[in-house]
PDB file of N, CA and C in Angstrom:
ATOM      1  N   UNK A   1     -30.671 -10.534   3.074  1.00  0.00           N
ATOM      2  CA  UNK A   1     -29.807 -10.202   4.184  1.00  0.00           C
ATOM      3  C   UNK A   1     -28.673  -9.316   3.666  1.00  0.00           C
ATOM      4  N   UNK A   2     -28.096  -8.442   4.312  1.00  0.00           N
ATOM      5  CA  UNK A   2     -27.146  -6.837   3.841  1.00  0.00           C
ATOM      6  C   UNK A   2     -26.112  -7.761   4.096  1.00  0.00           C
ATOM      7  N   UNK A   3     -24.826  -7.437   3.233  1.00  0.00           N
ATOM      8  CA  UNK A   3     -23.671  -7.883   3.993  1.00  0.00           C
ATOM      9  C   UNK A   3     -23.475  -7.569   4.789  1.00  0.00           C
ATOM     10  N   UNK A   4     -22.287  -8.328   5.384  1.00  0.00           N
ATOM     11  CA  UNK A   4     -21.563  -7.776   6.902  1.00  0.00           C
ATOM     12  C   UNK A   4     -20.387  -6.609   6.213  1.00  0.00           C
ATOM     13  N   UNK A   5     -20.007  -5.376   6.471  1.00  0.00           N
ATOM     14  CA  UNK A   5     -18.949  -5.047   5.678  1.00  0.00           C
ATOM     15  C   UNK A   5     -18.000  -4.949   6.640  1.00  0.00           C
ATOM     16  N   UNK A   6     -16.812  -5.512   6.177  1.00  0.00           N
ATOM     17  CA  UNK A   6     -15.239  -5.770   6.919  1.00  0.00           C
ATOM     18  C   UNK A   6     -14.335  -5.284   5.834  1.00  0.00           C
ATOM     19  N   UNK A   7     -13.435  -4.400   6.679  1.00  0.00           N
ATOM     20  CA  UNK A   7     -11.625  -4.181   5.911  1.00  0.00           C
ATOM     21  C   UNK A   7     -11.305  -5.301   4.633  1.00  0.00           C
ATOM     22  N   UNK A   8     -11.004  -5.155   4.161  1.00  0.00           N
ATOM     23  CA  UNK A   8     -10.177  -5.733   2.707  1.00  0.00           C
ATOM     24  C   UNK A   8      -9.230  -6.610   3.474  1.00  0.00           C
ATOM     25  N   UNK A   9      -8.443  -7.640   3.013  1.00  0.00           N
ATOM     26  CA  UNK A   9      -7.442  -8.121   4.039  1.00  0.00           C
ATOM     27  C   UNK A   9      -6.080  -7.325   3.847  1.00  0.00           C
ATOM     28  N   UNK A  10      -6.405  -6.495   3.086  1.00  0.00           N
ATOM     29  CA  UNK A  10      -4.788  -5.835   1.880  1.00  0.00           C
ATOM     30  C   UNK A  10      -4.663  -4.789   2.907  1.00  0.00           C
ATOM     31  N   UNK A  11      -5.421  -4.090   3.598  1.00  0.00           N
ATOM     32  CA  UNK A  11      -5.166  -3.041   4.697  1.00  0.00           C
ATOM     33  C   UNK A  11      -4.410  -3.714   5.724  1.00  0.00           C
ATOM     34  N   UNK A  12      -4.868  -4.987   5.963  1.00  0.00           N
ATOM     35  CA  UNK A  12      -3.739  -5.282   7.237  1.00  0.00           C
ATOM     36  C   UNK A  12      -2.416  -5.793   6.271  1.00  0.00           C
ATOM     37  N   UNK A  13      -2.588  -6.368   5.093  1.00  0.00           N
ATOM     38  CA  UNK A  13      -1.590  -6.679   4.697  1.00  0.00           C
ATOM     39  C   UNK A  13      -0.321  -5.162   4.474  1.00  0.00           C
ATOM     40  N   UNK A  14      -0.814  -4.596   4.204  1.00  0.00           N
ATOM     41  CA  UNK A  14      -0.525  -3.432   3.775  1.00  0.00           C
ATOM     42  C   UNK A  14       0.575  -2.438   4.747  1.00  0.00           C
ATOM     43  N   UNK A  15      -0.573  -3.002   6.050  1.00  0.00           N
ATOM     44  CA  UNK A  15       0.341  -2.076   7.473  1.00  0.00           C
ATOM     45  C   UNK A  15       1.620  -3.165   8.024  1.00  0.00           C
ATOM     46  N   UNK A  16       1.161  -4.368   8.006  1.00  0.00           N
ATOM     47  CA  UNK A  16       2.320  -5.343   8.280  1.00  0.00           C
ATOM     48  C   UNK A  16       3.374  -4.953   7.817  1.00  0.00           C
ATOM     49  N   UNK A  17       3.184  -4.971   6.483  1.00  0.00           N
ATOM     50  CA  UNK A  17       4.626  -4.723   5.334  1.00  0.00           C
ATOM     51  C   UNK A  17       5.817  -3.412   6.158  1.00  0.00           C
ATOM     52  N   UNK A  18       4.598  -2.552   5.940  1.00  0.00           N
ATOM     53  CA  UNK A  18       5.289  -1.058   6.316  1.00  0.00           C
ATOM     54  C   UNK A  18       6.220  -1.271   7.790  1.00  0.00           C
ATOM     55  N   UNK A  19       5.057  -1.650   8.609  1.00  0.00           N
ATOM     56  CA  UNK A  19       5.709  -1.710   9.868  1.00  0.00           C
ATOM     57  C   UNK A  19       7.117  -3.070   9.759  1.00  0.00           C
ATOM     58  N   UNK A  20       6.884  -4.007   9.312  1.00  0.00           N
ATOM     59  CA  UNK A  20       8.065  -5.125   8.907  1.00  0.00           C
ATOM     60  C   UNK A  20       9.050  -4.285   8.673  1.00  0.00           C
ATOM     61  N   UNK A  21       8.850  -3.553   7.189  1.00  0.00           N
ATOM     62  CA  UNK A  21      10.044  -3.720   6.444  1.00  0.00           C
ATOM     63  C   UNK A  21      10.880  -2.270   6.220  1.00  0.00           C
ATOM     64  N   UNK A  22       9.905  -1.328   7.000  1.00  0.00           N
ATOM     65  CA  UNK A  22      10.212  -0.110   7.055  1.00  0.00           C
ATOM     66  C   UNK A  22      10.658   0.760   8.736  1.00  0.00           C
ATOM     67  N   UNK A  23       9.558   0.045   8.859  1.00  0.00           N
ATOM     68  CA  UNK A  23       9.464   1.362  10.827  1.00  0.00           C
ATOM     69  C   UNK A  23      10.753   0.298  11.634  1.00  0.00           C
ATOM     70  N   UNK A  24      10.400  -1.069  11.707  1.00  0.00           N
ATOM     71  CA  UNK A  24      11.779  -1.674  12.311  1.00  0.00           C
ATOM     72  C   UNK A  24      13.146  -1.214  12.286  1.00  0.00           C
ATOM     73  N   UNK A  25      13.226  -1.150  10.876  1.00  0.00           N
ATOM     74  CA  UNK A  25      14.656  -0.583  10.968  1.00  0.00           C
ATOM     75  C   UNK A  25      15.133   0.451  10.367  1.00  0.00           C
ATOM     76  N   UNK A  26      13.772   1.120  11.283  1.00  0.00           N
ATOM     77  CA  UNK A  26      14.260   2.162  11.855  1.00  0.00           C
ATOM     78  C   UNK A  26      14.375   3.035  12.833  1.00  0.00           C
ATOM     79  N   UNK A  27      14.218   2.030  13.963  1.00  0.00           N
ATOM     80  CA  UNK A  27      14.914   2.531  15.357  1.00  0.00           C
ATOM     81  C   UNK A  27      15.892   1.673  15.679  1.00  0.00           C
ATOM     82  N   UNK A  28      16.584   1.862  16.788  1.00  0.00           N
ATOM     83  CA  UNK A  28      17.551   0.708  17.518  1.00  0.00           C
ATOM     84  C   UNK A  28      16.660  -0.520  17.917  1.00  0.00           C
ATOM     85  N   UNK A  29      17.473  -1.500  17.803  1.00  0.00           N
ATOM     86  CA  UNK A  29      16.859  -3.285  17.979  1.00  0.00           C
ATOM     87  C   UNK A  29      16.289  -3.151  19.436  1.00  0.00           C
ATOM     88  N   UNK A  30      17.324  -2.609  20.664  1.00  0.00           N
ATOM     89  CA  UNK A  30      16.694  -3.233  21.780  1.00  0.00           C
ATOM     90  C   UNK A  30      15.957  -1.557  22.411  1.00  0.00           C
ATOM     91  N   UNK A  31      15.131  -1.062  21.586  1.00  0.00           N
ATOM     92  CA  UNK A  31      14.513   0.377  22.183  1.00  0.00           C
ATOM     93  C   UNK A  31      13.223   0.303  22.582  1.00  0.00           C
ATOM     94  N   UNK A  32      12.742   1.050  23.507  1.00  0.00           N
ATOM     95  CA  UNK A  32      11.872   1.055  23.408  1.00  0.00           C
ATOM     96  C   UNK A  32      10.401   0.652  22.045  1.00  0.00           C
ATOM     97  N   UNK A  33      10.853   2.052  21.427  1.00  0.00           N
ATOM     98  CA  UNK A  33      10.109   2.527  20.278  1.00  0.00           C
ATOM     99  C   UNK A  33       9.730   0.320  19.332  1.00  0.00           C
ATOM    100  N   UNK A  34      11.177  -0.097  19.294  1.00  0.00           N
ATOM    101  CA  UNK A  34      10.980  -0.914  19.002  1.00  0.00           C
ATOM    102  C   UNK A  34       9.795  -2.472  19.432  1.00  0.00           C
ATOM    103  N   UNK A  35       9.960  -2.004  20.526  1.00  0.00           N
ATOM    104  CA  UNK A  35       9.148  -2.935  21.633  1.00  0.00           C
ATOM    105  C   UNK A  35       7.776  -2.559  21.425  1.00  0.00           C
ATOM    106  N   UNK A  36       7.390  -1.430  21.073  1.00  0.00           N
ATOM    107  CA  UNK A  36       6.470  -0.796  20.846  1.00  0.00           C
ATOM    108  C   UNK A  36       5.765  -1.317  19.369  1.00  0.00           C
ATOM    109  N   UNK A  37       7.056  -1.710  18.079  1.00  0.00           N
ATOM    110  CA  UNK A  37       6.357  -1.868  17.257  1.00  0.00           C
ATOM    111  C   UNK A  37       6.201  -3.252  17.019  1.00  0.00           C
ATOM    112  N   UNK A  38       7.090  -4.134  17.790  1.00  0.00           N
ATOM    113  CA  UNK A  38       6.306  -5.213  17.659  1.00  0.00           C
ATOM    114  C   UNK A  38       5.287  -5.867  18.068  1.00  0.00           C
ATOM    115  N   UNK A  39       4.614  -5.236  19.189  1.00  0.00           N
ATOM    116  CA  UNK A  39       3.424  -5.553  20.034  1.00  0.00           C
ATOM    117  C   UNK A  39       2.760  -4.617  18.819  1.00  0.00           C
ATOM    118  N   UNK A  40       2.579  -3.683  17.869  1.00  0.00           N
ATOM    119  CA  UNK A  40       1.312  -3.233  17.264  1.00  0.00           C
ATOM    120  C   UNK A  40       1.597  -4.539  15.919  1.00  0.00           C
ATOM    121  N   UNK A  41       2.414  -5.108  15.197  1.00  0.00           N
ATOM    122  CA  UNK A  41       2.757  -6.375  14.282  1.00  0.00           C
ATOM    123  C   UNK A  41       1.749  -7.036  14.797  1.00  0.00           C
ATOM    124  N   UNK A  42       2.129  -7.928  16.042  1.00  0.00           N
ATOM    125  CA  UNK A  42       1.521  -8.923  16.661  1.00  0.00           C
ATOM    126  C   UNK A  42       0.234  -8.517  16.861  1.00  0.00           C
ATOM    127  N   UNK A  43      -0.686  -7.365  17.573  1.00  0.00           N
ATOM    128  CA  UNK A  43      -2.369  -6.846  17.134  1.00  0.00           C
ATOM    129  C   UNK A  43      -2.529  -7.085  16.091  1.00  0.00           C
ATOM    130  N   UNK A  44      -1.565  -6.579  15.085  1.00  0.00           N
ATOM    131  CA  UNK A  44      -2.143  -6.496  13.633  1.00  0.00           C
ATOM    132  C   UNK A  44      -2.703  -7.974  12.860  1.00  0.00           C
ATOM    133  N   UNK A  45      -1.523  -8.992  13.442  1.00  0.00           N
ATOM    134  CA  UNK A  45      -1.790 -10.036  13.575  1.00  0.00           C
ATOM    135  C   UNK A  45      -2.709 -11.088  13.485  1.00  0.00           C
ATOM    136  N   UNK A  46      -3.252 -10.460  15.253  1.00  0.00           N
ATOM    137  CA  UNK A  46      -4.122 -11.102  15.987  1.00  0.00           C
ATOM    138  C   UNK A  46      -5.458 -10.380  15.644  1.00  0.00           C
ATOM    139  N   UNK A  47      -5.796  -9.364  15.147  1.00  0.00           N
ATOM    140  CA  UNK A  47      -6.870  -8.375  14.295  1.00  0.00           C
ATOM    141  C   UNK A  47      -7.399  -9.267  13.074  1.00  0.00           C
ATOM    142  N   UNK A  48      -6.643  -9.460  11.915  1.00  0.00           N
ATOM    143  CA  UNK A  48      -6.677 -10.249  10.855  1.00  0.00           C
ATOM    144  C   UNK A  48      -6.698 -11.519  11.401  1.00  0.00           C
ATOM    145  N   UNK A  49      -6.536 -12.655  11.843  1.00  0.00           N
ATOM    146  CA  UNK A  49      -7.112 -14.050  12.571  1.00  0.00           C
ATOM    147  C   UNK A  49      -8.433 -13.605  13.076  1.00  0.00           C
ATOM    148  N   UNK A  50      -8.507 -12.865  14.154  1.00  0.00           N
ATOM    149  CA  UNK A  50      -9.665 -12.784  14.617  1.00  0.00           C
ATOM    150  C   UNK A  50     -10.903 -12.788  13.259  1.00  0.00           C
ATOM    151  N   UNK A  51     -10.524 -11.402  12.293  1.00  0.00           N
ATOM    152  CA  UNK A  51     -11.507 -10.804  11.334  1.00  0.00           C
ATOM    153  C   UNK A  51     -11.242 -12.800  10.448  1.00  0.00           C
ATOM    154  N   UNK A  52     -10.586 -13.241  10.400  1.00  0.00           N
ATOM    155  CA  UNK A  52     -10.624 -14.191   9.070  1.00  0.00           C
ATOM    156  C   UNK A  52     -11.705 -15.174   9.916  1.00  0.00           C
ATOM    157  N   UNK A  53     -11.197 -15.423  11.393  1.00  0.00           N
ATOM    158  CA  UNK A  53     -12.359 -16.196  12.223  1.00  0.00           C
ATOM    159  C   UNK A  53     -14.206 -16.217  11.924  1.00  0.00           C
ATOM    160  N   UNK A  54     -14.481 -14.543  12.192  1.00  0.00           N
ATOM    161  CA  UNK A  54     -15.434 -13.805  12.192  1.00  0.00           C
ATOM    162  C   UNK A  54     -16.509 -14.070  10.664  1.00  0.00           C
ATOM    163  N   UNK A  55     -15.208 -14.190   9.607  1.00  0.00           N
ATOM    164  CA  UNK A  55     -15.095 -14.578   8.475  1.00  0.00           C
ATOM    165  C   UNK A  55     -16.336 -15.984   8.527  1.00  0.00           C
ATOM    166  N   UNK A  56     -15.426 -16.953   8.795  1.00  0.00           N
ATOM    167  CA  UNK A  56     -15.660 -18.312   9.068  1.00  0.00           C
ATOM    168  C   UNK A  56     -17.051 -18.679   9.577  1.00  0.00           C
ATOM    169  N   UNK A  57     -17.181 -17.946  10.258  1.00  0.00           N
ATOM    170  CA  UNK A  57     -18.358 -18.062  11.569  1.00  0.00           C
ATOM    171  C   UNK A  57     -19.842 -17.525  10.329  1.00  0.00           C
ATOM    172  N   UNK A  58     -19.521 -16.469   9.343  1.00  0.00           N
ATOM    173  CA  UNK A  58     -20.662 -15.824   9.161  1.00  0.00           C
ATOM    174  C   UNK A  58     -21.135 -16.794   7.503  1.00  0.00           C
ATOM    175  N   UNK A  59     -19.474 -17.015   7.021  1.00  0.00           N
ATOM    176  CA  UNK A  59     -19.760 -18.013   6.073  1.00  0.00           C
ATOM    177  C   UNK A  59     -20.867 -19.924   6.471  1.00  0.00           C
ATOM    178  N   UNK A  60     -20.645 -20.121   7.704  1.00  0.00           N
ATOM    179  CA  UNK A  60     -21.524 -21.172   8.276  1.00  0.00           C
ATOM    180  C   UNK A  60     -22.759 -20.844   8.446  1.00  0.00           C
ATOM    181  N   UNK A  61     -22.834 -19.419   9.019  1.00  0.00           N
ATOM    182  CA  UNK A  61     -24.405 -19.141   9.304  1.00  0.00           C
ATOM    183  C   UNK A  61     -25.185 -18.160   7.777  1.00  0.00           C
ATOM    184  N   UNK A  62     -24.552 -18.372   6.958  1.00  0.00           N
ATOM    185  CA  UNK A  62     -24.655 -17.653   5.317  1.00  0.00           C
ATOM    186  C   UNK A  62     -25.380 -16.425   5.306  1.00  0.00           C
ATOM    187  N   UNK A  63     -24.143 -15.168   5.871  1.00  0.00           N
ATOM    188  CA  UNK A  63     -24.351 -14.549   5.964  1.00  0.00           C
ATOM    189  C   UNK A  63     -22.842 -13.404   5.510  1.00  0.00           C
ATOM    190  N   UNK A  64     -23.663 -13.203   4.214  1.00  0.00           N
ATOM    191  CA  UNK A  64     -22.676 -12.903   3.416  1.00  0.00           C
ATOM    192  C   UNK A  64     -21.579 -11.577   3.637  1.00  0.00           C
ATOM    193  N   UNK A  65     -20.782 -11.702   2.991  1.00  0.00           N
ATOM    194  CA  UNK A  65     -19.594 -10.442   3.975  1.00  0.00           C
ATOM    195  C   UNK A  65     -19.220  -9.758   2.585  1.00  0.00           C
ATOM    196  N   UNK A  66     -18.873  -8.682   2.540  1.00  0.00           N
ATOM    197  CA  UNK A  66     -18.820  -7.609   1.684  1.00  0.00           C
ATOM    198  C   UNK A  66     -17.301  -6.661   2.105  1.00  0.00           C
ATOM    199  N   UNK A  67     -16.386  -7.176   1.684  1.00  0.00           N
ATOM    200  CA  UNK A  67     -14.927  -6.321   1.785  1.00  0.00           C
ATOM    201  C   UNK A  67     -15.095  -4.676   1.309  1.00  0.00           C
ATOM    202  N   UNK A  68     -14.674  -4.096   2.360  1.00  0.00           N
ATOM    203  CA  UNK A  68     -14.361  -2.467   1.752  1.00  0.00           C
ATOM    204  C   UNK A  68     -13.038  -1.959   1.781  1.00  0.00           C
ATOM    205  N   UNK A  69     -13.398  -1.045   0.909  1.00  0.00           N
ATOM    206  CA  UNK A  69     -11.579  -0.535   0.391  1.00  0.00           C
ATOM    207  C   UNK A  69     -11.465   0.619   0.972  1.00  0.00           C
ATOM    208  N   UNK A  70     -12.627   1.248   1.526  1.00  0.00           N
ATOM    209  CA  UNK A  70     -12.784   2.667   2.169  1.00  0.00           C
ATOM    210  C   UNK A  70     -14.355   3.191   2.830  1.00  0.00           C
ATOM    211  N   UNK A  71     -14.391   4.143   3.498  1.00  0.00           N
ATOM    212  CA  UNK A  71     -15.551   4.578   3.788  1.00  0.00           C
ATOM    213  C   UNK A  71     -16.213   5.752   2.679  1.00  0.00           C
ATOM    214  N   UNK A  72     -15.400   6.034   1.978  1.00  0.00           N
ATOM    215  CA  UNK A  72     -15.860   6.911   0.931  1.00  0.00           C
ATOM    216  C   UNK A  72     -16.660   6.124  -0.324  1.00  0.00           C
ATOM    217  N   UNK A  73     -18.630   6.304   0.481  1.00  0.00           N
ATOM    218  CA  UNK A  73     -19.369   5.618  -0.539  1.00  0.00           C
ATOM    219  C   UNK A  73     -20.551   6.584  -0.249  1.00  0.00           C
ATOM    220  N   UNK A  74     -21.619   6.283  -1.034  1.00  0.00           N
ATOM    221  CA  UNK A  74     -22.322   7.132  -0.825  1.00  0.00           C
ATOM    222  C   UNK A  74     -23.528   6.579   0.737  1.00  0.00           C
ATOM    223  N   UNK A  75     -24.131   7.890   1.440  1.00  0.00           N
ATOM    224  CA  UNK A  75     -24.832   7.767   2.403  1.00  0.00           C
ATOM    225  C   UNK A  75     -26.061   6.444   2.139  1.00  0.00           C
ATOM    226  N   UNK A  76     -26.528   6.188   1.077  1.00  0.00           N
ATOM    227  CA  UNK A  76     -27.632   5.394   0.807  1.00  0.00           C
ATOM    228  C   UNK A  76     -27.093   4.198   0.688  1.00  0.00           C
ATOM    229  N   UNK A  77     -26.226   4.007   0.507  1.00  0.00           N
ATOM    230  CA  UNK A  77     -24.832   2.603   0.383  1.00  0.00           C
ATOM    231  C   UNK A  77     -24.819   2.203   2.159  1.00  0.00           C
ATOM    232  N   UNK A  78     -24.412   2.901   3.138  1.00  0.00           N
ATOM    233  CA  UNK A  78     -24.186   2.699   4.348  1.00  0.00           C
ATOM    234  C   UNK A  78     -25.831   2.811   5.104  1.00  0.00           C
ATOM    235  N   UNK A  79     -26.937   2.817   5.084  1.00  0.00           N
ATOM    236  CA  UNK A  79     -28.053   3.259   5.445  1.00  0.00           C
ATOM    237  C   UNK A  79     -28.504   2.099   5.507  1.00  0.00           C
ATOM    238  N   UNK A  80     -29.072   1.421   6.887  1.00  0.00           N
ATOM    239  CA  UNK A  80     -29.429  -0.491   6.766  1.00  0.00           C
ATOM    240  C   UNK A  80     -30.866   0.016   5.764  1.00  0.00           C
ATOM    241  N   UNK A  81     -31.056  -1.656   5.185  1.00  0.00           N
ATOM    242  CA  UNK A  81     -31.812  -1.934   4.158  1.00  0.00           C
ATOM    243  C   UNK A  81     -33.246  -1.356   4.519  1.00  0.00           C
ATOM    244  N   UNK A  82     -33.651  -1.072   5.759  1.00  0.00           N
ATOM    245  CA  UNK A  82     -35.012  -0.754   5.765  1.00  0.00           C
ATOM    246  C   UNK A  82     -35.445   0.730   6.045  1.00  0.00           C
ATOM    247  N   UNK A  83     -33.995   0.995   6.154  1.00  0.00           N
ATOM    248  CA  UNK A  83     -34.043   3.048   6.080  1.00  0.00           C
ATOM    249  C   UNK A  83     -33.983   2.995   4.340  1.00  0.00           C
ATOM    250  N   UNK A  84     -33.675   2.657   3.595  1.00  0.00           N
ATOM    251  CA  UNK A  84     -33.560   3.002   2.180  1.00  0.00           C
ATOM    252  C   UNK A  84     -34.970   2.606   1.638  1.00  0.00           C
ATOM    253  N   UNK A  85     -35.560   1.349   2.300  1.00  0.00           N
ATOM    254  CA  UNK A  85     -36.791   1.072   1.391  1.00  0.00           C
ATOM    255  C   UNK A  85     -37.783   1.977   1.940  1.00  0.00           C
ATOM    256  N   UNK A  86     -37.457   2.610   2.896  1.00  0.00           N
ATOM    257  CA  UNK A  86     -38.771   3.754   3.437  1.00  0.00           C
ATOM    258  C   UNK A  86     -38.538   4.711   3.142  1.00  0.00           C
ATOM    259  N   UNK A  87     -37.255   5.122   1.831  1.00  0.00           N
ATOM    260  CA  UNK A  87     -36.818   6.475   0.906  1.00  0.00           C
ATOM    261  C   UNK A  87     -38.113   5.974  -0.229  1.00  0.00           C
TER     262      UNK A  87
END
């Protein structure tokens, strides 16, 4: 069975941070823009629960999951298992 491939958790960790500790403050507290970035926090959030859920679900039915750090791999890497064995 192919893995499942899912985001790294360090990408959402990654955007949290930025948006936390950087984009906050730097607009005004009660602005728009601000309102704006805490509803994308809270997706980001609720994205990573969901994916750790998804997680959960595939570890019960053993079906193994494979973290990526990027899409830059080669075409025969991304190609399901039965297009490669008919190379």
């Amino acid at each position: 069975m192919e893995p499942l491939p899912l985001p790294s958790h360090i990408h959402y960790e990654l955007l949290l941070q930025l948006l936390e500790r950087q984009s906050l403050f730097s607009v005004n507290h009660y602005s728009e823009e601000r309102r704006q970035i805490d509803e994308l926090i809270m997706t980001l959030r609720k994205a990573l629960s969901q994916q750790k859920r998804l997680e959960q679900a595939c570890q019960l039915k053993g079906i193994p999951v494979e973290y990526r750090w990027s899409l830059n791999q080669p075409m025969e890497s991304l190609a399901p298992m039965s297009d490669r064995e008919a190379s």
